[in-house]
Protein backbone atom coordinates (compact mmCIF):
# COMPACT_ATOMS: atom_id res chain seq x y z
CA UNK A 1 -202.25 10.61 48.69
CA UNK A 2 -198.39 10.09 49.58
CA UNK A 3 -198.11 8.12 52.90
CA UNK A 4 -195.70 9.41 55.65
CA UNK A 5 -192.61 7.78 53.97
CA UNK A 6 -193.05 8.81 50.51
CA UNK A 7 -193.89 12.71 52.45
CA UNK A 8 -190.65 12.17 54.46
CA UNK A 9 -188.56 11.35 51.09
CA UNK A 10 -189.93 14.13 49.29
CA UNK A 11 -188.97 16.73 51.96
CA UNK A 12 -185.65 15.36 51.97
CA UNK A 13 -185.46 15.88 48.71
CA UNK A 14 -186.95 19.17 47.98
CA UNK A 15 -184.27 20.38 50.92
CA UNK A 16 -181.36 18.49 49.17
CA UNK A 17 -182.12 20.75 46.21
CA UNK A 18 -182.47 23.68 48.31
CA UNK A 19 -179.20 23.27 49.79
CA UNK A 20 -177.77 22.42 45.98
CA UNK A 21 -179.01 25.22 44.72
CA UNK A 22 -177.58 27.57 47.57
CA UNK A 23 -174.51 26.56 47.21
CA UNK A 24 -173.35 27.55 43.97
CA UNK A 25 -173.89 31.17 44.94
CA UNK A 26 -171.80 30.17 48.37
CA UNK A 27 -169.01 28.84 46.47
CA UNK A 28 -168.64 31.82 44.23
CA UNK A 29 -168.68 34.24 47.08
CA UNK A 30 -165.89 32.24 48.97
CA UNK A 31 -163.86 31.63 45.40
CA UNK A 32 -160.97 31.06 45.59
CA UNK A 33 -160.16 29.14 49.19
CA UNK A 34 -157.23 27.65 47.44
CA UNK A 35 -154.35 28.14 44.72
CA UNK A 36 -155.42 28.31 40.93
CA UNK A 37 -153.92 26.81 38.04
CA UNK A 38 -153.54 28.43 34.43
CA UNK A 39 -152.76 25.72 31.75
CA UNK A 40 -151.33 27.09 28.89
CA UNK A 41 -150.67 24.47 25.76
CA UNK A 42 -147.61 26.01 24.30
CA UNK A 43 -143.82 26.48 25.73
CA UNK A 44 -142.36 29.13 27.95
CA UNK A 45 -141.14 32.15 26.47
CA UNK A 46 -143.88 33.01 23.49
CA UNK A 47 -146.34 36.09 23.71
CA UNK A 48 -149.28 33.91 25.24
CA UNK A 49 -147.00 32.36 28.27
CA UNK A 50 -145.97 36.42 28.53
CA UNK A 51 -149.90 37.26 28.82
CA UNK A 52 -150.70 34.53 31.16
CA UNK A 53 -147.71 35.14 33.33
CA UNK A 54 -149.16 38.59 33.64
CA UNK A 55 -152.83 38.03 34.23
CA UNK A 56 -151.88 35.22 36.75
CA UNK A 57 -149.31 37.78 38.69
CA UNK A 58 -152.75 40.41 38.88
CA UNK A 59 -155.40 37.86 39.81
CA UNK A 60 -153.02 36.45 42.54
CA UNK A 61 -152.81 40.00 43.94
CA UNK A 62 -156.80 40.56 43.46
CA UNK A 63 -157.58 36.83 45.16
CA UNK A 64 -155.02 36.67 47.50
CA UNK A 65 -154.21 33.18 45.97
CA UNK A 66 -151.88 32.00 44.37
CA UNK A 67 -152.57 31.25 40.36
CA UNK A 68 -149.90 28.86 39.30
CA UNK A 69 -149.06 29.02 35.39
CA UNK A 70 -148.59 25.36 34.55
CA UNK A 71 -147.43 25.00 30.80
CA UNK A 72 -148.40 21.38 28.75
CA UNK A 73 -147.02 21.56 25.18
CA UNK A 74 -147.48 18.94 22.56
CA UNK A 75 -149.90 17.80 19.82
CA UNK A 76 -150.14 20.64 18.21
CA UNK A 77 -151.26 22.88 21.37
CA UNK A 78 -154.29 20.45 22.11
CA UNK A 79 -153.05 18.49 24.45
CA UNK A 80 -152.77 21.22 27.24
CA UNK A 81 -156.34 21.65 26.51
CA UNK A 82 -157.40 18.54 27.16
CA UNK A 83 -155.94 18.35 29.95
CA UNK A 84 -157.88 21.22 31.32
CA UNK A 85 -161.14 20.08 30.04
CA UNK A 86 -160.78 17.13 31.84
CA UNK A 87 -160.10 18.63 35.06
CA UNK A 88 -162.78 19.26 37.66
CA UNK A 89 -164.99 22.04 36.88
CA UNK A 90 -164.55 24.21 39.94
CA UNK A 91 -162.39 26.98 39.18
CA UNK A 92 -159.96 25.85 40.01
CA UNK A 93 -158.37 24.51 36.63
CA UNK A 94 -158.50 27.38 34.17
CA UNK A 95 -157.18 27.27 30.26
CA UNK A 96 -155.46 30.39 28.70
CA UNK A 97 -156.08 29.16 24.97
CA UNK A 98 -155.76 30.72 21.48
CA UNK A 99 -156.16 30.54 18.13
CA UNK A 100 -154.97 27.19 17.34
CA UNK A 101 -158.55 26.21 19.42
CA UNK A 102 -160.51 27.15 16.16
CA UNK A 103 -157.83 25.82 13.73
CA UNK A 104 -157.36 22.67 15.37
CA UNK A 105 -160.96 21.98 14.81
CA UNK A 106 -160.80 21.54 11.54
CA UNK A 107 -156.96 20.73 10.79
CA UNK A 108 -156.99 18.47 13.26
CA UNK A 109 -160.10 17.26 14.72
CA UNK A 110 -160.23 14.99 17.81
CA UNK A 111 -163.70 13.23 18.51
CA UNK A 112 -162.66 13.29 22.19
CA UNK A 113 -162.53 16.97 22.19
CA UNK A 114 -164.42 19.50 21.02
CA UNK A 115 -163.43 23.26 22.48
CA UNK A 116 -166.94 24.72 22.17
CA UNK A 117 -168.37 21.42 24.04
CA UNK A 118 -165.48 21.04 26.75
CA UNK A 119 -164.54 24.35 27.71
CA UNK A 120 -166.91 27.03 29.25
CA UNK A 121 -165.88 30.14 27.63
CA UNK A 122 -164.81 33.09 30.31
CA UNK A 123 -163.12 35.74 28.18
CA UNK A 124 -161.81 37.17 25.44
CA UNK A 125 -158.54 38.21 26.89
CA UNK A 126 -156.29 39.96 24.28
CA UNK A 127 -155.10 39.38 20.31
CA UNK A 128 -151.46 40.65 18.81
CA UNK A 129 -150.11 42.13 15.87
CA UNK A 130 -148.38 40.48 13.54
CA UNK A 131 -145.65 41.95 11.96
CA UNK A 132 -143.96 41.42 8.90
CA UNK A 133 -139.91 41.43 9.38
CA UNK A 134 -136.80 40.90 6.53
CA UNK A 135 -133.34 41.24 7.38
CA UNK A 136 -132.21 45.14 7.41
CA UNK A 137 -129.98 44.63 3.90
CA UNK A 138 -133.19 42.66 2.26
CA UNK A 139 -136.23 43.83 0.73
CA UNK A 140 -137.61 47.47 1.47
CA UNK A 141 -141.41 47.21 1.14
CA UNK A 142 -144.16 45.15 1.39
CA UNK A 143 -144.92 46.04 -2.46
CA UNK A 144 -140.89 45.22 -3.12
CA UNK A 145 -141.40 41.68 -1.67
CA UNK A 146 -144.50 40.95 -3.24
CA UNK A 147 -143.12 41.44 -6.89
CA UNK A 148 -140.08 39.30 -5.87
CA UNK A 149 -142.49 36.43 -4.63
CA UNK A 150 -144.82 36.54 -7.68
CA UNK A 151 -141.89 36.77 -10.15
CA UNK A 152 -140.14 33.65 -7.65
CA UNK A 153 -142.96 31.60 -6.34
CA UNK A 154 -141.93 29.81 -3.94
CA UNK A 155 -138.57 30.59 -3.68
CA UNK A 156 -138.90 32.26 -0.60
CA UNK A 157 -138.71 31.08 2.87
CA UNK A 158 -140.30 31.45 6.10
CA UNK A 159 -140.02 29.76 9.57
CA UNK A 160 -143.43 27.70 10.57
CA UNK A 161 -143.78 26.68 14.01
CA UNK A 162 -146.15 24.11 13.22
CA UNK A 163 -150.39 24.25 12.29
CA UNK A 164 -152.13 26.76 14.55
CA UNK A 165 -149.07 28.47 15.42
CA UNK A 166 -149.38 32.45 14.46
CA UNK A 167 -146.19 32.15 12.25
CA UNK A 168 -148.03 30.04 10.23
CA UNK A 169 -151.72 31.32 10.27
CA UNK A 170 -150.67 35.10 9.86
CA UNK A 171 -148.49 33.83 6.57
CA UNK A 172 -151.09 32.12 5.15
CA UNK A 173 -153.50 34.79 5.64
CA UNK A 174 -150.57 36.99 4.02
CA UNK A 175 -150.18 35.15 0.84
CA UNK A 176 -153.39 34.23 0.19
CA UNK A 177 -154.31 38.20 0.61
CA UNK A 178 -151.11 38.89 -1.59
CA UNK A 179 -151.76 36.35 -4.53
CA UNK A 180 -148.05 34.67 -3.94
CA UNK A 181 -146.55 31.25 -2.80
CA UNK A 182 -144.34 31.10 -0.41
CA UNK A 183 -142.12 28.15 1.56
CA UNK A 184 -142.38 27.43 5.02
CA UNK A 185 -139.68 25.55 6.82
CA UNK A 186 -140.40 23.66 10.06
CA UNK A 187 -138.83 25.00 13.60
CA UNK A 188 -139.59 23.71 16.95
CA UNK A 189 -137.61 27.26 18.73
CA UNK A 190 -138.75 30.62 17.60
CA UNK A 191 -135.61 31.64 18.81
CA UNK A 192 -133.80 30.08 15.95
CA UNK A 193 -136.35 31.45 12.83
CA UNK A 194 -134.69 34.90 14.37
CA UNK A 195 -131.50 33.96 13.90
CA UNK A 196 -132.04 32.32 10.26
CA UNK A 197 -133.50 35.56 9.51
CA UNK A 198 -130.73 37.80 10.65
CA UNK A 199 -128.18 35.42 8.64
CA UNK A 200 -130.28 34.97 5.30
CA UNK A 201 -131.31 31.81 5.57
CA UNK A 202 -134.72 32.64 5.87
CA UNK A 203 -136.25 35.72 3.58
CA UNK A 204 -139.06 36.67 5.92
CA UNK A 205 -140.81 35.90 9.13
CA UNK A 206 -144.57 37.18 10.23
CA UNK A 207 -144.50 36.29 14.09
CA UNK A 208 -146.00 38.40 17.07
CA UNK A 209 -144.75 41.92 17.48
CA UNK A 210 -144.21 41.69 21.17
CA UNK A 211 -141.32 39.09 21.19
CA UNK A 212 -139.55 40.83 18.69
CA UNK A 213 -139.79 44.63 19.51
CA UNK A 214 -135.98 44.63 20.20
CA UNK A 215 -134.77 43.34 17.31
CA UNK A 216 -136.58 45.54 15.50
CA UNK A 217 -135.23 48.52 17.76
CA UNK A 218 -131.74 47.38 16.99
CA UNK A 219 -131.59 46.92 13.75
CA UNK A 220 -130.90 43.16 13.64
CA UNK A 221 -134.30 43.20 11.16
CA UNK A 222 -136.75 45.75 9.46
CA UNK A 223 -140.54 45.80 9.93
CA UNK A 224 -142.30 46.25 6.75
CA UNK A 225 -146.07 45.84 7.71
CA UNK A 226 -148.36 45.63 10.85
CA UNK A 227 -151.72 43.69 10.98
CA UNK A 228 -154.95 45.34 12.28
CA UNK A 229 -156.89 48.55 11.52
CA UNK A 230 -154.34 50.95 13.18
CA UNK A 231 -150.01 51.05 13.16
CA UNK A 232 -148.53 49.86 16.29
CA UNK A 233 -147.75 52.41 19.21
CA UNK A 234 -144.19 51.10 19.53
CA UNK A 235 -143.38 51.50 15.36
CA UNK A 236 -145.30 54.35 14.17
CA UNK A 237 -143.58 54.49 11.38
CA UNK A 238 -144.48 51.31 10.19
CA UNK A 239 -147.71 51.25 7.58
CA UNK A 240 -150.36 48.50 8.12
CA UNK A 241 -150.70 45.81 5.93
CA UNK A 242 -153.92 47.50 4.40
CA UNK A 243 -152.00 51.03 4.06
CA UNK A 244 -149.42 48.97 2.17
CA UNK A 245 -151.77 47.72 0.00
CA UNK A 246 -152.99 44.05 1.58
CA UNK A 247 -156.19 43.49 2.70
CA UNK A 248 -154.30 40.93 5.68
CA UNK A 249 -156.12 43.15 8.36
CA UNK A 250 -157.64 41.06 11.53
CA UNK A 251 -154.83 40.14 14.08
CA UNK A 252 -154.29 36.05 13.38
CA UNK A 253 -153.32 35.68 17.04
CA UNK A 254 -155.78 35.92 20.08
CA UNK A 255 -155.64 34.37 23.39
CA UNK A 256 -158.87 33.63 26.08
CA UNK A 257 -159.74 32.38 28.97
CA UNK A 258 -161.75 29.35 29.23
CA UNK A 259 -162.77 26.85 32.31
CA UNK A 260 -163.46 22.76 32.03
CA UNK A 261 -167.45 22.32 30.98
CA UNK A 262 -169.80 22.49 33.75
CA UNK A 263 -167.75 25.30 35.77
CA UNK A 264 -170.74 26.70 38.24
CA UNK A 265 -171.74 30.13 36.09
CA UNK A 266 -171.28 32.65 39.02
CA UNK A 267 -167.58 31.43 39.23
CA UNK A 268 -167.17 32.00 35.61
CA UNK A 269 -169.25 35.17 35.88
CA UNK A 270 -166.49 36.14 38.95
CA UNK A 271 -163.27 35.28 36.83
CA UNK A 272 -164.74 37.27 33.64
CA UNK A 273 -165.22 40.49 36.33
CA UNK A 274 -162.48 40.18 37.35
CA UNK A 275 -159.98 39.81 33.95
CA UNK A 276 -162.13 43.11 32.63
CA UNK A 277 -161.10 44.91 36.05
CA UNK A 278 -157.40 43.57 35.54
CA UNK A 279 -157.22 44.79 31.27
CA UNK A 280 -158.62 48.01 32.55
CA UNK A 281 -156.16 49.16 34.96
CA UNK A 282 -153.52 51.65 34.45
CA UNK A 283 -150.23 49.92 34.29
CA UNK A 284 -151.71 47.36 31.91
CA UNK A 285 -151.72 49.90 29.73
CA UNK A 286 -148.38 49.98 29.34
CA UNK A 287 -147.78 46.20 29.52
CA UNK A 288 -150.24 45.93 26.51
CA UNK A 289 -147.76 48.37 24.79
CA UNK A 290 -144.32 46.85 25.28
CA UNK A 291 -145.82 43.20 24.40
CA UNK A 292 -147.36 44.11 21.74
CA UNK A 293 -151.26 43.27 22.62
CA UNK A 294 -154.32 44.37 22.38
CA UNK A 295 -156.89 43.75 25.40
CA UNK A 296 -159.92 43.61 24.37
CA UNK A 297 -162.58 41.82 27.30
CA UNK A 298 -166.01 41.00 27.25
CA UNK A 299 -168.45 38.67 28.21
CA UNK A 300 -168.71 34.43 28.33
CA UNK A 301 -170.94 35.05 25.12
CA UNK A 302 -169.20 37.39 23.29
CA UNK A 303 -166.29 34.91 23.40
CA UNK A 304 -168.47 31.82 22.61
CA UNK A 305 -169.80 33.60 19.29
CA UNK A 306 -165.66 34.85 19.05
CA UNK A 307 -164.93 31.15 18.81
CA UNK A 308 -167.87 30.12 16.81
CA UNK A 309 -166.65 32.31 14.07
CA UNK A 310 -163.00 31.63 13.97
CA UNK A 311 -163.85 28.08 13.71
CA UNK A 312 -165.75 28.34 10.72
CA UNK A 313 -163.12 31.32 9.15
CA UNK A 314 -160.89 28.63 9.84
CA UNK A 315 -162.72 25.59 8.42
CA UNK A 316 -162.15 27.73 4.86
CA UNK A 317 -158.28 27.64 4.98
CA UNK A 318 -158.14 24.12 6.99
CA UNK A 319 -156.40 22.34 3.78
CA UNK A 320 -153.59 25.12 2.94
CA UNK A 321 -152.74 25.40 6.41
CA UNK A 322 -152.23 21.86 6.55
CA UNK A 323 -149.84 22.21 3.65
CA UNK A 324 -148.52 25.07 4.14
CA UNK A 325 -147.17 23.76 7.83
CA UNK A 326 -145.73 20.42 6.22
């Protein structure tokens, strides 16, 4: 039998547990008390710091709290997500990541972090087309350039912003889909693969659609080909890849919302609400449109097995991406 001590220390901690357990529930009800902060692991200015400009905006007007886009370049896009898997998991830290979480994985592994073991997926927020630009005096199909390229291999060029980056991921998926070899030169500004392009000095570029809309619009370049299963809103004029003949269908670019390991699950439940209330509403609509997304939502496990499977579709191509980015 326990004597009045061991009673005493057990009631203690039976209540301690109580109390524990209570207030995980508490904390999500009161969530957020405080400012937020979104870490995103690439520059100002791309598509992704666009998206998580705007989600942060609408969940600062739904929470009445401030949610502070903090932006943490370098290493390749990982080290703005280690920094927010090392934060406290409370909420209050978030990570806006994207693809180059599954390509990093394998092109560049780090033992200290491992994005399905560090982060707590929360949701899959949006991907974006890729388009496939020349300058306007250049080539005048997708079929035109491939029969250049396999006649020229590797002749020519094409801005990389590095491994993971979707310049580089949406070209290799591109060439390998195409049968032909093409060159990628480095740049650390997408700003400047624009302005090769324009002046010849590069022969094509496959970046976001969103970022490049007006150029298109212009007439500064011409849009050949779209990825995904249907032709952008914005260029309805422009075939697919797979109407033009490539099977380069899936959108290489995707961005998500993720929280440091451990977050309590009815905060993570909250946020994920929350982001499918925000893609839903009307005006996004139109914000998905003139960036050039497409929202998609879901649950914590629909973006788990999401990330499961990119990192092994991207375990396949780990070695050419490598190359292809040197």
């Amino acid at each position: 039998m326990f004597n009045r001590d061991a009673l005493s220390k057990l009631q203690s901690l039976i209540a301690a547990l109580i109390v524990l357990a209570l207030a995980v529930p508490a904390a999500a009800q009161t969530y957020p008390d405080r400012p937020v902060r979104m870490i995103i692991a690439f520059s100002a200015g791309g598509s992704i710091d666009a998206l998580g400009r705007i989600l942060a905006q609408k969940l600062s007007e739904l929470w009445g709290q401030n949610v502070v886009v903090e932006n943490r370049p370098g290493g390749g896009a990982t080290i703005g997500a280690v920094v927010a898997a090392r934060a406290a998991p409370d909420g209050y830290t978030l990570h806006l990541g994207a693809q180059s979480l599954a390509v990093n994985a394998t092109t560049a592994p780090n033992p200290n972090f491992d994005p399905l073991r560090d982060l707590d997926p929360i949701v899959l927020v949006a991907s974006a087309q890729d388009v496939l630009l020349v300058s306007p005096d250049a080539f005048h199909s997708v079929g035109e350039l491939i029969s250049y390229a396999k006649v020229h291999p590797g002749e020519l060029n094409t801005g990389s912003m590095g491994p993971g980056s979707s310049s580089t991921l949406a070209t290799l998926l591109f060439s390998r889909a195409a049968g032909i070899k093409l060159r990628q030169i480095p740049y650390t500004a997408s700003s400047q693969t624009a302005t090769d392009l324009f002046s010849g000095r590069l022969a094509l570029l496959i970046p976001t659609l969103g970022g490049h809309l007006g150029e298109i619009q212009s007439g500064k370049s011409r849009a050949l080909a779209v990825s995904g299963r249907a032709r952008a809103p914005q260029l309805p004029q422009v075939p697919t890849f797979e109407e033009a003949g490539v099977k380069f269908v899936e959108e290489s670019s995707w961005y998500a919302l993720f929280a440091p390991h451990g977050t309590p699950e009815e905060i993570v439940r909250k946020i994920n609400a929350d982001v499918n209330h925000i893609l839903a509403l009307p005006d996004m609509k139109e914000r998905e449109t003139t960036y050039g997304f497409r929202f998609i939502g879901g649950t914590p496990d629909d973006l788990r097995e999401f990330l499961t499977r990119e990192i092994a579709k991207w375990a396949e191509f780990g070695a050419d991406a490598l190359l292809m980015a040197q």
